[in-house]
N, C-alpha and C. Protein backbone atom coordinates (compact mmCIF):
# COMPACT_ATOMS: atom_id res chain seq x y z
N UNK A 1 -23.14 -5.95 1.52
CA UNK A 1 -21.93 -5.20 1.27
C UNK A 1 -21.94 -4.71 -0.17
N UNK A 2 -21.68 -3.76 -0.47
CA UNK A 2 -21.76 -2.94 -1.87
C UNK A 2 -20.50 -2.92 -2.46
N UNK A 3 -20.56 -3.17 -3.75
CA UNK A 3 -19.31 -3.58 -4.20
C UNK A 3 -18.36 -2.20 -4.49
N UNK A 4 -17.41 -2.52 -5.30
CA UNK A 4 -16.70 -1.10 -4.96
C UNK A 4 -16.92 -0.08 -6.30
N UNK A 5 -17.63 -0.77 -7.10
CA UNK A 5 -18.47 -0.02 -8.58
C UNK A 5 -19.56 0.55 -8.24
N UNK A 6 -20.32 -0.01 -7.24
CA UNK A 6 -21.58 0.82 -6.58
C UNK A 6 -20.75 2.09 -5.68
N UNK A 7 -20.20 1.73 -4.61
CA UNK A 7 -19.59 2.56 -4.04
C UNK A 7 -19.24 4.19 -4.72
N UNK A 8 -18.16 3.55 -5.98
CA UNK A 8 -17.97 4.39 -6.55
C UNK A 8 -19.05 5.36 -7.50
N UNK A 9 -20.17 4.91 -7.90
CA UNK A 9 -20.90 5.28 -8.29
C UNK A 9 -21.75 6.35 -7.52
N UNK A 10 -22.19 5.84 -6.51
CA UNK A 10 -22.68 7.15 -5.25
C UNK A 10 -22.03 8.25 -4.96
N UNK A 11 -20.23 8.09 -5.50
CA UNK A 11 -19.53 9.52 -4.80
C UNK A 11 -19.50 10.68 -5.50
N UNK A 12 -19.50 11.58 -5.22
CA UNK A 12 -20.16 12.91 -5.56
C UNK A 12 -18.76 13.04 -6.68
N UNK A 13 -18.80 14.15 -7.43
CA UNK A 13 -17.31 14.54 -7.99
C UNK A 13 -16.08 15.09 -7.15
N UNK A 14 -16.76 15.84 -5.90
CA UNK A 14 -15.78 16.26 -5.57
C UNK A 14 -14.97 14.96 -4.33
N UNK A 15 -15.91 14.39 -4.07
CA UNK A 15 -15.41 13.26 -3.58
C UNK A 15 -14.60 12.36 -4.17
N UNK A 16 -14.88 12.04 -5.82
CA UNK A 16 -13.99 11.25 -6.19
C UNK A 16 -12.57 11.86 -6.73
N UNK A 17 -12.40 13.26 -6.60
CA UNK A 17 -11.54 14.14 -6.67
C UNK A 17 -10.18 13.87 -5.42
N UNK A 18 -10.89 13.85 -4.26
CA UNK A 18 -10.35 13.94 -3.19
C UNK A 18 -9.82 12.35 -2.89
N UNK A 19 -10.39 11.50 -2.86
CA UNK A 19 -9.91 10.43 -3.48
C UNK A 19 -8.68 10.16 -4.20
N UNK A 20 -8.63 10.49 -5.38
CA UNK A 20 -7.70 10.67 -6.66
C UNK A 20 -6.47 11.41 -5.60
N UNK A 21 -6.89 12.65 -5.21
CA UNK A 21 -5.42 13.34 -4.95
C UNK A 21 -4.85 12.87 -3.50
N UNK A 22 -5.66 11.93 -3.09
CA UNK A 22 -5.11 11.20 -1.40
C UNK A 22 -4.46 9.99 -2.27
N UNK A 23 -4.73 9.04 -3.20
CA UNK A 23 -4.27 8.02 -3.96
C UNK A 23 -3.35 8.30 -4.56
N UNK A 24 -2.86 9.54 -4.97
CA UNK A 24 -1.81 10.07 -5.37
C UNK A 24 -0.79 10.29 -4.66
N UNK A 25 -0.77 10.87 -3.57
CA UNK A 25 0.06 11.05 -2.59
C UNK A 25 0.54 10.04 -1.76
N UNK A 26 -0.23 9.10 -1.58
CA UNK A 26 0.05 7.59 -0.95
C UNK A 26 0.90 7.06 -2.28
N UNK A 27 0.43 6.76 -3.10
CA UNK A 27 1.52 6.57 -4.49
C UNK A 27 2.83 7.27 -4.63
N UNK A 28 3.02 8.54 -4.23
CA UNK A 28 4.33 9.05 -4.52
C UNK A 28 4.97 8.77 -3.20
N UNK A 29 4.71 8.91 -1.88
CA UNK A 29 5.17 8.05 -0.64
C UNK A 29 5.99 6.79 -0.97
N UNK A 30 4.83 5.85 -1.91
CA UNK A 30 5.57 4.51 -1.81
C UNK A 30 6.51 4.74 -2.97
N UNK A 31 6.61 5.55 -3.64
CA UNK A 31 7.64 5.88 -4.91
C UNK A 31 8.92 6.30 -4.10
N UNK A 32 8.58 6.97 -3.72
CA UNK A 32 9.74 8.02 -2.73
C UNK A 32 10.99 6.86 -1.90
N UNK A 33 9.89 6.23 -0.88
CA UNK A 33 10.78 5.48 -0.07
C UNK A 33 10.91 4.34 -1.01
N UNK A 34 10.07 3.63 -2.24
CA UNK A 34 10.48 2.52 -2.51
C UNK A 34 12.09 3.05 -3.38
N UNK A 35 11.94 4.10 -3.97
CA UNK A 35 13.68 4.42 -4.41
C UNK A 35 14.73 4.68 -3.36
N UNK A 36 14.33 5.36 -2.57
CA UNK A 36 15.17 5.57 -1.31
C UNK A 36 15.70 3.71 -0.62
N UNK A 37 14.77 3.21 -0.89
CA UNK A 37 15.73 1.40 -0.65
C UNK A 37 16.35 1.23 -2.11
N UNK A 38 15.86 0.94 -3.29
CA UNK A 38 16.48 0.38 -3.96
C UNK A 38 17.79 1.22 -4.60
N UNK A 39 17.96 2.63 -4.27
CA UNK A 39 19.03 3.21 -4.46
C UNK A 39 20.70 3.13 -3.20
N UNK A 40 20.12 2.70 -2.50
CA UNK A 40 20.67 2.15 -1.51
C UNK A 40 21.16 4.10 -0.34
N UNK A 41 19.70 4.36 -0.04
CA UNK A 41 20.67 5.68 0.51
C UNK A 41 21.18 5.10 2.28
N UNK A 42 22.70 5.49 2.80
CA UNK A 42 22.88 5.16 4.00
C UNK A 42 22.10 4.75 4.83
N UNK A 43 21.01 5.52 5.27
CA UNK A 43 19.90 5.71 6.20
C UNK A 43 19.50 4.21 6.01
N UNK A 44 18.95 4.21 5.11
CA UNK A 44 17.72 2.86 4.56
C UNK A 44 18.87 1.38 4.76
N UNK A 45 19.98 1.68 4.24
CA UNK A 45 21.31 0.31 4.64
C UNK A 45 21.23 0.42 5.82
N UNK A 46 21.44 1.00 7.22
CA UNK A 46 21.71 1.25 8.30
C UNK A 46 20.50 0.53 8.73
N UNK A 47 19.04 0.59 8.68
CA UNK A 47 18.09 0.27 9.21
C UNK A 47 18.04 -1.01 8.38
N UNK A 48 17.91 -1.54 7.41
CA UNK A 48 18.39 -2.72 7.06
C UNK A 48 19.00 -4.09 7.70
N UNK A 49 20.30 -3.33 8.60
CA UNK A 49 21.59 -3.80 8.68
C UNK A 49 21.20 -4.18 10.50
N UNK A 50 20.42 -3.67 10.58
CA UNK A 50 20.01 -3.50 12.68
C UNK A 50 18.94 -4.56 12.39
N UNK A 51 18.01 -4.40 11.32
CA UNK A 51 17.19 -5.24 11.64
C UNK A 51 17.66 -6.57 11.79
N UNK A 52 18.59 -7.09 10.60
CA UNK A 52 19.63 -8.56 10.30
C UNK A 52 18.72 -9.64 9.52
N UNK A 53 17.94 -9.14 8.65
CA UNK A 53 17.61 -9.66 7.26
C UNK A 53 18.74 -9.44 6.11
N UNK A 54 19.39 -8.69 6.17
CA UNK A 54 20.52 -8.45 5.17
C UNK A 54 20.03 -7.64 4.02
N UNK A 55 20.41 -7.18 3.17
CA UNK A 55 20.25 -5.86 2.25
C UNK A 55 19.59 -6.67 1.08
N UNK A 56 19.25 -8.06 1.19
CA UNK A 56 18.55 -8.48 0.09
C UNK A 56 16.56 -8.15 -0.10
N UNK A 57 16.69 -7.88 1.41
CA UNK A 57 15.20 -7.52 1.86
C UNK A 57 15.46 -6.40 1.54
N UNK A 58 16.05 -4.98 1.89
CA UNK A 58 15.75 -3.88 1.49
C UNK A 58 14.93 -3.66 0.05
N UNK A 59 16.47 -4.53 -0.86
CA UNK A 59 15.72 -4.50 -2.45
C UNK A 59 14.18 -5.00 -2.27
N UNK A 60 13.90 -6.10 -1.95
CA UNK A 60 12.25 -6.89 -1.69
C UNK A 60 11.48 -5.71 -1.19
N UNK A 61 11.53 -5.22 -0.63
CA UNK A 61 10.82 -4.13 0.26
C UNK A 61 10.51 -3.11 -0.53
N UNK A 62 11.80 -2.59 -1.29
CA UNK A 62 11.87 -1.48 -2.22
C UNK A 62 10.74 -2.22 -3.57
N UNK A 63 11.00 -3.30 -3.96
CA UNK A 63 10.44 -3.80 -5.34
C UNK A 63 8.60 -3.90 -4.87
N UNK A 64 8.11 -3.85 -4.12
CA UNK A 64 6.88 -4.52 -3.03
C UNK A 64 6.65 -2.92 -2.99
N UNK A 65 7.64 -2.01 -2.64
CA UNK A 65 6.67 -0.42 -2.42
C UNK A 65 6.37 -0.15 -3.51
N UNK A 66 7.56 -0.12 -4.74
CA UNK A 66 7.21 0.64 -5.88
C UNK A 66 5.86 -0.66 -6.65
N UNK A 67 5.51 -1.62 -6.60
CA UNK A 67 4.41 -2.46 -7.40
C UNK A 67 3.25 -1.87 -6.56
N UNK A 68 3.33 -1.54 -5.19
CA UNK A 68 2.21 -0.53 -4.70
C UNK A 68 2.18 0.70 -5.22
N UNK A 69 2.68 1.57 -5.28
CA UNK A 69 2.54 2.50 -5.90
C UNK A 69 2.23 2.61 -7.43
N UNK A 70 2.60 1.57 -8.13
CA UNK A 70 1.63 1.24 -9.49
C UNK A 70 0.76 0.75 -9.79
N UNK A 71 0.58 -0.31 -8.87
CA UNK A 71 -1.27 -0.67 -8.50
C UNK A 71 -1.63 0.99 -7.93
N UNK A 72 -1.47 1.35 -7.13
CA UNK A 72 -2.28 2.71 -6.72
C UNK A 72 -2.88 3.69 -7.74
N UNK A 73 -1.42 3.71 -9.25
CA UNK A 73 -1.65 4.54 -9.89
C UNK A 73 -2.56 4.21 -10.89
N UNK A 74 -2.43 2.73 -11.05
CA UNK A 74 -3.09 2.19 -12.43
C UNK A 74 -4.72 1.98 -11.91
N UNK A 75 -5.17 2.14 -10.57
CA UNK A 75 -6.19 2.08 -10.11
C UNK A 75 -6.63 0.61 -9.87
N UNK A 76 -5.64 -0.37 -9.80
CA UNK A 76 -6.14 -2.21 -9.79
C UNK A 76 -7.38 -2.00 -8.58
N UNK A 77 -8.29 -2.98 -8.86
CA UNK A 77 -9.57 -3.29 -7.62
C UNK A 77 -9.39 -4.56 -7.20
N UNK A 78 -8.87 -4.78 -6.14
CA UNK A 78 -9.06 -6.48 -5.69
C UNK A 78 -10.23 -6.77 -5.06
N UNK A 79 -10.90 -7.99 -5.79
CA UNK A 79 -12.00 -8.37 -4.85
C UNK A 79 -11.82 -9.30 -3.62
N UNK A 80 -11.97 -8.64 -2.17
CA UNK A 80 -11.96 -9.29 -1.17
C UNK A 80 -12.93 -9.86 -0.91
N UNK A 81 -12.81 -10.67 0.34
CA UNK A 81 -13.91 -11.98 0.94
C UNK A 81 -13.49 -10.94 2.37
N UNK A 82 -14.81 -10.63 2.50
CA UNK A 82 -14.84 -9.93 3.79
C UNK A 82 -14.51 -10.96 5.00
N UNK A 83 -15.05 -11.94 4.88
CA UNK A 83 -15.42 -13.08 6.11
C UNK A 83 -13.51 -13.14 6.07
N UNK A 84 -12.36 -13.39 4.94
CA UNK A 84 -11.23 -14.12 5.19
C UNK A 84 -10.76 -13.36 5.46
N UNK A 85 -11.21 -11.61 5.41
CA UNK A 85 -10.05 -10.84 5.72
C UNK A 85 -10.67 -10.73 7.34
N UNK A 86 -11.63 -10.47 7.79
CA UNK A 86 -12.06 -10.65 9.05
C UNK A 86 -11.57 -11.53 9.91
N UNK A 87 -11.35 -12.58 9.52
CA UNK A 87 -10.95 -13.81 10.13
C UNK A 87 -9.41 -13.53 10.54
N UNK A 88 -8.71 -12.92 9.28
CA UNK A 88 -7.63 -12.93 9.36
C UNK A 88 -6.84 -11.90 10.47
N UNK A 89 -7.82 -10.65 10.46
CA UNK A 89 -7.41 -9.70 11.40
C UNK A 89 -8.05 -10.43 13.03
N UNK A 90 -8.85 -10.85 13.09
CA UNK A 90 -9.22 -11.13 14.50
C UNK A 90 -7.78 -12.21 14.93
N UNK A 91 -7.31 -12.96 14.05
CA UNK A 91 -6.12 -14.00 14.17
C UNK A 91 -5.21 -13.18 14.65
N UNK A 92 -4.76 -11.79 13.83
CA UNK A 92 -3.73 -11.20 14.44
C UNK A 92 -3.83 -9.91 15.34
N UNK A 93 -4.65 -10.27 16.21
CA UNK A 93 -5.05 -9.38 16.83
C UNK A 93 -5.98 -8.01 17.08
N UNK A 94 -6.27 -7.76 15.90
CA UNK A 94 -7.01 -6.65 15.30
C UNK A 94 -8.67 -6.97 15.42
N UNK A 95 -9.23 -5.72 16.12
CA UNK A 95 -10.54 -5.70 15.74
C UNK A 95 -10.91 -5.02 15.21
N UNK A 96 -12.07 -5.37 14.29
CA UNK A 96 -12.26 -4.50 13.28
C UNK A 96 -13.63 -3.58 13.51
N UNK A 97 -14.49 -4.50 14.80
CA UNK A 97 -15.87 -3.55 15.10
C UNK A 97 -15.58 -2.24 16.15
C-alpha cells in the first residue's frame, strides 16, 4: 500500500488541481450546513426535533461539520491501518472488494 506522500507525488499537476478544487467544495458544503445547524435555521430545528436527540446534537453535529471542513482546508493526513478500517466496515456491513 503506498502511502499518501507517494501517492501524492505520482499526481500529475492537473490532477492535484482537481483535487484541491473537489476538497474545496466538500469544505464549503460542510461550512454551509455546519452554520445552517449552529445558527439554528427552522429547517435544521425541525429535523432535529423528529429525530428526538434534542437541539443539543444539532450544535454537536454543526461543531463536527465545521472541524471537517478545517481539517479539509488545512489539508490534515491521518494515518490509517487498513486491516482496522477493513475490519471495521465488514462489521458494519460494508464491502469494500
Amino acid at each position: 500500500m503506498k502511502g499518501l506522500a507517494m501517492v501524492h507525488d505520482t499526481m500529475s499537476a492537473k490532477q492535484r488541481n482537481a483535487l484541491r478544487v473537489v476538497r474545496g467544495l466538500v469544505a464549503l458544503a460542510f461550512i454551509l450546513f455546519g452554520m445552517l445547524k449552529l445558527i439554528g435555521v427552522p429547517m435544521m430545528v425541525t429535523v432535529f426535533d423528529d429525530v428526538g436527540f434534542g437541539q443539543w446534537f444539532r450544535y454537536v453535529t454543526g461543531l463536527i461539520e465545521m472541524g471537517g471542513a478545517i481539517m479539509l482546508l488545512s489539508g490534515v493526513k491521518w494515518k490509517t491501518n487498513r486491516r482496522c478500517f477493513s475490519s471495521h466496515c465488514m462489521t458494519s456491513g460494508l464491502n469494500l472488494r
